[in-house]
N, C-alpha and C. Protein backbone atom coordinates (compact mmCIF):
# COMPACT_ATOMS: atom_id res chain seq x y z
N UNK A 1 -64.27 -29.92 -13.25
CA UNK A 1 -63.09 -29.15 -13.59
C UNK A 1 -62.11 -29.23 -12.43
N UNK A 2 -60.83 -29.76 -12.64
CA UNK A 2 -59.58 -29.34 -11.61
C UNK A 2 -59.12 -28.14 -11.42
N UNK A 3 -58.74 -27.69 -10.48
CA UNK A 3 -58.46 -26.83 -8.99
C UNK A 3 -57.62 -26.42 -10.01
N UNK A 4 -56.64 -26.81 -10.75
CA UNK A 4 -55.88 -25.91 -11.87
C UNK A 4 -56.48 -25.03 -13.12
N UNK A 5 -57.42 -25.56 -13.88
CA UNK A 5 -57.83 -25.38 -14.63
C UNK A 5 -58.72 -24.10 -14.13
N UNK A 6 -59.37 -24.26 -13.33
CA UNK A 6 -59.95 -23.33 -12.41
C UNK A 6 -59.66 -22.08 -12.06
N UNK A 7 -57.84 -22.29 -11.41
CA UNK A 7 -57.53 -20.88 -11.25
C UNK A 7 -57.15 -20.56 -12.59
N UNK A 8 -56.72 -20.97 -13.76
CA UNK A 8 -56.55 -20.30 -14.84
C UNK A 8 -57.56 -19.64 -15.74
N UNK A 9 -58.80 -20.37 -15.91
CA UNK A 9 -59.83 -19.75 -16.32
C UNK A 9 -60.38 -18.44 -14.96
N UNK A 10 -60.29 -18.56 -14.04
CA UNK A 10 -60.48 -17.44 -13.36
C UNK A 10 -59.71 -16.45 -13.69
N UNK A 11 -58.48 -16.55 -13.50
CA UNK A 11 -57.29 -15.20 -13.95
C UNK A 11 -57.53 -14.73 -15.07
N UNK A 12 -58.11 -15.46 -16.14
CA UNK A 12 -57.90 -15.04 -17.98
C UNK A 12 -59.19 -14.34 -17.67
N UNK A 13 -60.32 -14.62 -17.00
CA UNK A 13 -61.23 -14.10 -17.63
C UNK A 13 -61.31 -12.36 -16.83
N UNK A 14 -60.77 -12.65 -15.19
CA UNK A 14 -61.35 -11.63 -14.35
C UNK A 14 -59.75 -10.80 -14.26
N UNK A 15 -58.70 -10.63 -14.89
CA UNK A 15 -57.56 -10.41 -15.45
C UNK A 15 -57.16 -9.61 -16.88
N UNK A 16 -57.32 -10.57 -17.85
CA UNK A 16 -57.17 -10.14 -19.02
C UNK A 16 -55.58 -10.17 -18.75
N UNK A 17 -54.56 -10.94 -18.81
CA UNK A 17 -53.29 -10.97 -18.26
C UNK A 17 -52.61 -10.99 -19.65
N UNK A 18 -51.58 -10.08 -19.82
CA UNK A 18 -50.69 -10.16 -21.02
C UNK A 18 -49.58 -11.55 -20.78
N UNK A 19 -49.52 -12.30 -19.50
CA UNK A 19 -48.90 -13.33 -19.14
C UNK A 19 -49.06 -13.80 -18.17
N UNK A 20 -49.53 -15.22 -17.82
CA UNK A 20 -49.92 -15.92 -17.48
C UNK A 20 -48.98 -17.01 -17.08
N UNK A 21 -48.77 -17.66 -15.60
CA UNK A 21 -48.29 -18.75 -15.86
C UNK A 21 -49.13 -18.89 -14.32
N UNK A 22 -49.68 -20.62 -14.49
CA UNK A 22 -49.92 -21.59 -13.06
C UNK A 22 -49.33 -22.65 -12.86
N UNK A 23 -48.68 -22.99 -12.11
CA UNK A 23 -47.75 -23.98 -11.56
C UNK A 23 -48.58 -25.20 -10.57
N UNK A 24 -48.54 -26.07 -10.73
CA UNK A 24 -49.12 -27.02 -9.97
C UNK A 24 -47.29 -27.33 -9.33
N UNK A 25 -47.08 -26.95 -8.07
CA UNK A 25 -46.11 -27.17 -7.49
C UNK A 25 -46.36 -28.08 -6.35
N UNK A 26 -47.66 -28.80 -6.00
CA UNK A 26 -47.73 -29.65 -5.00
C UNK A 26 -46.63 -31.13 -5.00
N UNK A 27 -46.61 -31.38 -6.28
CA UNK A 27 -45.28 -32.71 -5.87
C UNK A 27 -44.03 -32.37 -4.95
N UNK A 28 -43.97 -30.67 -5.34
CA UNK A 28 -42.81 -30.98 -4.03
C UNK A 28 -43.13 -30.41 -2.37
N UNK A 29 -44.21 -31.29 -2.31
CA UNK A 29 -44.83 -30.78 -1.02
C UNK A 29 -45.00 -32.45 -0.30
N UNK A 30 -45.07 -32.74 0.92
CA UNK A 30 -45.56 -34.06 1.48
C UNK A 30 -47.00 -34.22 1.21
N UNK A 31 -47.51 -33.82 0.36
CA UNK A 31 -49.06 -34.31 0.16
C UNK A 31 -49.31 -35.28 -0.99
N UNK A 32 -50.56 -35.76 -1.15
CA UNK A 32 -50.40 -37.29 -2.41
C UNK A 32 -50.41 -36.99 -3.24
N UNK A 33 -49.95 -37.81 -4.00
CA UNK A 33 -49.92 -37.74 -5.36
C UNK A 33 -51.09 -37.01 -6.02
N UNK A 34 -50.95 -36.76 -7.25
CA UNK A 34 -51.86 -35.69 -7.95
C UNK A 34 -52.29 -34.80 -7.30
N UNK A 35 -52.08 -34.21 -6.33
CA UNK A 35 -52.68 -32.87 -5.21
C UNK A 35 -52.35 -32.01 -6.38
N UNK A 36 -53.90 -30.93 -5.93
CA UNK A 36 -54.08 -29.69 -5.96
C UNK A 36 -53.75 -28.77 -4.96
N UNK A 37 -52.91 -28.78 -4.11
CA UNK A 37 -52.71 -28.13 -2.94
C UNK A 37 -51.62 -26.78 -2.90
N UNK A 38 -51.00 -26.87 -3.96
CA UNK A 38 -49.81 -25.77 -3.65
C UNK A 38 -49.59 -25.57 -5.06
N UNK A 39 -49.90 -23.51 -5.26
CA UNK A 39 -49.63 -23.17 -6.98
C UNK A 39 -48.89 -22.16 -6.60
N UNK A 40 -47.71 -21.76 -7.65
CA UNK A 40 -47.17 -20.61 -8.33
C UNK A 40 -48.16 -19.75 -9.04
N UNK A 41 -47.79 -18.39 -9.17
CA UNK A 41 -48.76 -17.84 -9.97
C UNK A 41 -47.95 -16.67 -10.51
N UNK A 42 -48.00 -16.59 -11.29
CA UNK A 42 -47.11 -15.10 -12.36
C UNK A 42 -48.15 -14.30 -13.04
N UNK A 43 -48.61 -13.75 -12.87
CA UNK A 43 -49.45 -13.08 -13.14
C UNK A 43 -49.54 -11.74 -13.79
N UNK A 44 -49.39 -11.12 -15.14
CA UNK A 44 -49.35 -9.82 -15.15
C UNK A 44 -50.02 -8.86 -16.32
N UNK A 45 -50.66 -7.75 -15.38
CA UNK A 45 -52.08 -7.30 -15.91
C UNK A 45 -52.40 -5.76 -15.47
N UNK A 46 -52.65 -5.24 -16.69
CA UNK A 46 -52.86 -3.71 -16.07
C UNK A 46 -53.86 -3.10 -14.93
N UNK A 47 -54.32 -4.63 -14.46
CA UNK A 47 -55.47 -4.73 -13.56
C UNK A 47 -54.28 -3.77 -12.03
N UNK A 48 -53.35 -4.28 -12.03
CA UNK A 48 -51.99 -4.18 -10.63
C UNK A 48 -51.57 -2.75 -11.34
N UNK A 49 -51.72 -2.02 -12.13
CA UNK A 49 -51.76 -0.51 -11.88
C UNK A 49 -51.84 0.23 -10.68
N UNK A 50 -50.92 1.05 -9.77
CA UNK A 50 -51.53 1.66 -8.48
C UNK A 50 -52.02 1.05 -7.92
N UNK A 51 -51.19 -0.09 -7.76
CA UNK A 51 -52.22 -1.07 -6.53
C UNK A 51 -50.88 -1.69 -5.69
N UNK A 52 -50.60 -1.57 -4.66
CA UNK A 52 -49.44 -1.98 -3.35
C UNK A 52 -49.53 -3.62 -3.55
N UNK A 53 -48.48 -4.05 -3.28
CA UNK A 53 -48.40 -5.85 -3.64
C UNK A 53 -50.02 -6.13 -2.61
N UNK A 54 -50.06 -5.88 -1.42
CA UNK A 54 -51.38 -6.49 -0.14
C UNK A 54 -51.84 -6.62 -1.06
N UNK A 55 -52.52 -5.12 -1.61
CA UNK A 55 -54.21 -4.88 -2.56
C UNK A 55 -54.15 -5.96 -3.42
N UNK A 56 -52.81 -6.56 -4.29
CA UNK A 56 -52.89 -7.07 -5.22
C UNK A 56 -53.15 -8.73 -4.86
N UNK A 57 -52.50 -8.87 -4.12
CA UNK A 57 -52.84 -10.35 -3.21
C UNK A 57 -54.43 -10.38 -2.76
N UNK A 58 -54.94 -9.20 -2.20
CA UNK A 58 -56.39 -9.21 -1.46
C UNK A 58 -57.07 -9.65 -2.64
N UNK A 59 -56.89 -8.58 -4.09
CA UNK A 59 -57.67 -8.90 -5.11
C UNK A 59 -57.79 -10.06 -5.73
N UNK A 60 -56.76 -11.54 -5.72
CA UNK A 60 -56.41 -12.76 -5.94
C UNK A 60 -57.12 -13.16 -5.36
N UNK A 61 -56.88 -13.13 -3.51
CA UNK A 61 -57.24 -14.19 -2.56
C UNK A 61 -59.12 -13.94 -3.11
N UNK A 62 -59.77 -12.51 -3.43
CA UNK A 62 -61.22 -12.76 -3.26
C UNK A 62 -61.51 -13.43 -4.67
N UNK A 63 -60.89 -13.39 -5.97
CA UNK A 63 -61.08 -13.91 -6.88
C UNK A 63 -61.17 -15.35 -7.09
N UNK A 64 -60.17 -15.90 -6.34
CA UNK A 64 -59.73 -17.40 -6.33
C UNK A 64 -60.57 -17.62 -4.78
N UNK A 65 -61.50 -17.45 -4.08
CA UNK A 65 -62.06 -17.77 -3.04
C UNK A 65 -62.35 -19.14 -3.34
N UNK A 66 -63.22 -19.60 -4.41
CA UNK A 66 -63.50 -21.01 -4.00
C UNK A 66 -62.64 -22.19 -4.27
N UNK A 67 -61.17 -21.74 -5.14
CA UNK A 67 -60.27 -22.61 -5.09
C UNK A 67 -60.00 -22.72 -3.58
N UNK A 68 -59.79 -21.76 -3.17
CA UNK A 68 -58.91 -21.11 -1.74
C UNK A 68 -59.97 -22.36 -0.82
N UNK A 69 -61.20 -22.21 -0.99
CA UNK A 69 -62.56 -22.90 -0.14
C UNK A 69 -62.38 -24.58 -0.64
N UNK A 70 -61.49 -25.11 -1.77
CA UNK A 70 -61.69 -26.44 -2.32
C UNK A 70 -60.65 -27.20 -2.22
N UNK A 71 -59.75 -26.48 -0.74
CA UNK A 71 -58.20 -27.54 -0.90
C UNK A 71 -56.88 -26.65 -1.11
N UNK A 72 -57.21 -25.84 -1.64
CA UNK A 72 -55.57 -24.80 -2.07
C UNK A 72 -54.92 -24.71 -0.74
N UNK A 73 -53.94 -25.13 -0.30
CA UNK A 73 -53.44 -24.72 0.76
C UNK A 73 -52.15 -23.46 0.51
N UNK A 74 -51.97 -23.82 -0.28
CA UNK A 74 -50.79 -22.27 -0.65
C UNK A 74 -50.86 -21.75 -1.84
N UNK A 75 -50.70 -20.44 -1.83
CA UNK A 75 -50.48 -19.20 -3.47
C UNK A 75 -49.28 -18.94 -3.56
N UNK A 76 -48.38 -19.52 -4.32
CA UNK A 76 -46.77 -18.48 -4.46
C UNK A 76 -47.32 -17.30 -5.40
N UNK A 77 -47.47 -15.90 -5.45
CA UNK A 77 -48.16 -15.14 -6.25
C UNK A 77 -46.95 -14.36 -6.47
N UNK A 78 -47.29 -14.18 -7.90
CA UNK A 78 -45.91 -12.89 -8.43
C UNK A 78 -46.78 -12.07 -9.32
N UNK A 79 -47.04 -11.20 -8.88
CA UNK A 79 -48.43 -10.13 -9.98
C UNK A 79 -47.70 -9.19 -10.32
N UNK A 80 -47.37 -8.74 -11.46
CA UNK A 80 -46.79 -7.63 -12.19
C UNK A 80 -47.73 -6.83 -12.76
N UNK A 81 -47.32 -5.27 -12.81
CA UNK A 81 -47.76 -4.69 -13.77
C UNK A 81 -47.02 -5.24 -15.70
N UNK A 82 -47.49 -4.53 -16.39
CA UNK A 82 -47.07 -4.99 -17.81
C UNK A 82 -45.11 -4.28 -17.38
N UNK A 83 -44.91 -2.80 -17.14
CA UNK A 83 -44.27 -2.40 -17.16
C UNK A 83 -43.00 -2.71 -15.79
N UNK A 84 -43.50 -3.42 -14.48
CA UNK A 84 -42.64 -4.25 -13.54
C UNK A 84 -42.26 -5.78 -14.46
N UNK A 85 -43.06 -5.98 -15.35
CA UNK A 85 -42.97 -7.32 -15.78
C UNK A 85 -41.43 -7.12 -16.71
N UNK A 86 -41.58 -6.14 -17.29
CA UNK A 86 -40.39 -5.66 -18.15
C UNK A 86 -39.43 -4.95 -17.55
N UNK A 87 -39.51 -4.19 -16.46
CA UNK A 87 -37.99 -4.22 -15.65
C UNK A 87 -37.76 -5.75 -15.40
N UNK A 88 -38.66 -6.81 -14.92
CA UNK A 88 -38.03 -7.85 -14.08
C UNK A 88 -37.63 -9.19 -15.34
N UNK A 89 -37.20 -8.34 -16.74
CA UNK A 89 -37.07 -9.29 -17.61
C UNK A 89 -37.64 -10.08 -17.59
N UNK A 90 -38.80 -10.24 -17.54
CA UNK A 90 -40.13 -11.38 -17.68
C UNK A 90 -39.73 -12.55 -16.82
N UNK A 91 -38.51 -12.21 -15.59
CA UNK A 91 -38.52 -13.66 -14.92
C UNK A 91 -39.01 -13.28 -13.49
N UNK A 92 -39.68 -14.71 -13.38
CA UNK A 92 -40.25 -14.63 -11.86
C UNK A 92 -39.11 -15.56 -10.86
N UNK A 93 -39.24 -15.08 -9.16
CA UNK A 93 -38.37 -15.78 -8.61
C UNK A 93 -38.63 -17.35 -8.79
N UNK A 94 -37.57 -18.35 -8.38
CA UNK A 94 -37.84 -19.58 -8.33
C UNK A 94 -38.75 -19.49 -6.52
N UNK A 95 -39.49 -20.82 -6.40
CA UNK A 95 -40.40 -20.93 -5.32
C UNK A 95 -39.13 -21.61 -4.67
N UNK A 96 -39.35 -21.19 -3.31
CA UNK A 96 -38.69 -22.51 -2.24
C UNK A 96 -38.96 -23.91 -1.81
N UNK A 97 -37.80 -24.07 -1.18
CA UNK A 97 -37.97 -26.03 -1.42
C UNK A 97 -38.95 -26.25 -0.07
N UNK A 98 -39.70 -27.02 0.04
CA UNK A 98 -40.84 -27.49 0.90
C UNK A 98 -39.56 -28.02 2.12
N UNK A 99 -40.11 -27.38 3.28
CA UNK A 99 -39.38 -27.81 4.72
C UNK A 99 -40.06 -28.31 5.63
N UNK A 100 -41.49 -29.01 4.82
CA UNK A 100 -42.44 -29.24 5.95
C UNK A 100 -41.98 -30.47 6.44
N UNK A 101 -41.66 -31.54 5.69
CA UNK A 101 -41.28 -32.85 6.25
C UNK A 101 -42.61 -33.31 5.81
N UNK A 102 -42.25 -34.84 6.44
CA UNK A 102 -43.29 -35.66 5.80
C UNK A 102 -44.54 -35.22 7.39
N UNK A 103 -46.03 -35.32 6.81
CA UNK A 103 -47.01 -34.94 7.66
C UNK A 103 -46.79 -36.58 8.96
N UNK A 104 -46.31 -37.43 8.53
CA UNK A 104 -45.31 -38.79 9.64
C UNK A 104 -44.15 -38.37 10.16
N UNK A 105 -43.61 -37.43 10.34
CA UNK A 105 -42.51 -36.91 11.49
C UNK A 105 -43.06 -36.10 12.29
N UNK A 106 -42.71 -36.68 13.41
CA UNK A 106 -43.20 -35.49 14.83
C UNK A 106 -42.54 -34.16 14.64
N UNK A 107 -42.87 -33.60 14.75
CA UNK A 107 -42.95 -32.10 15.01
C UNK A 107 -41.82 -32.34 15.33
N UNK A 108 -40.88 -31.51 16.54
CA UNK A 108 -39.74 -32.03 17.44
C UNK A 108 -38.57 -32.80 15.95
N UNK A 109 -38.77 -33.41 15.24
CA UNK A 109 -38.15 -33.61 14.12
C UNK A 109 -37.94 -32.46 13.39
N UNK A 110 -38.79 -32.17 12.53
CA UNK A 110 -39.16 -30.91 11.54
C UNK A 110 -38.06 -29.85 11.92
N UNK A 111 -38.70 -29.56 13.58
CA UNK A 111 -38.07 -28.48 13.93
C UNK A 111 -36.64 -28.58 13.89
N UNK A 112 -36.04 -29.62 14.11
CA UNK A 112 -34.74 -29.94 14.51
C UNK A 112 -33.68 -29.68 12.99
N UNK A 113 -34.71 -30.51 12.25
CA UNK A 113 -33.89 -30.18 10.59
C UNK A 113 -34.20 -28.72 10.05
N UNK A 114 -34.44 -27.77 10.72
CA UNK A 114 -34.39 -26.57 10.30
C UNK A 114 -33.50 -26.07 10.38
């Protein structure tokens, strides 16, 4: 099973999410082709009831541990309650553009195009 498929069957089952979305956003990252390395996540579930964004991230990061353990290098996470999901008109922010540079530019580069 792929590192995608993975975190989605994790969220549906340990979730129960009235909406769901996973993003395989690694193409716009300097890593190879087909990477599993970098996801979006929209997430929203009466699970994030009374729970502070941290708690709600802590509760992800231990859920998704062995993606986290198999390569994931980044979570863009957007966890709603049902009722934040509907103030925020069911839209999540757009993710930002990758500033890492290619992992072949010295450092001293990178920094410079910032």
């Amino acid at each position: 099973m792929n590192i995608e498929q993975f975190i989605k069957d994790t969220l549906a089952t340990d979730f129960a999410p009235s909406f769901m979305e996973v993003l395989n956003e690694s193409h716009q990252h300097s890593v190879p082709k087909n990477s599993e390395t970098h996801f979006k996540i929209v997430l929203v579930s009466d699970t994030f009831e009374g729970k502070s964004k941290v708690a709600r991230h802590q509760l992800l990061y231990k859920n998704l541990d062995a993606a986290l353990k198999g390569g994931v290098h980044a979570l863009a996470m957007h966890l709603y309650t049902p009722e934040e999901w509907k103030l925020a008109n069911a839209q999540s922010p757009d993710s930002p553009q990758c500033m890492g540079g290619s992992k072949k530019e010295p450092l001293a580069a990178k920094r410079a195009s910032v």
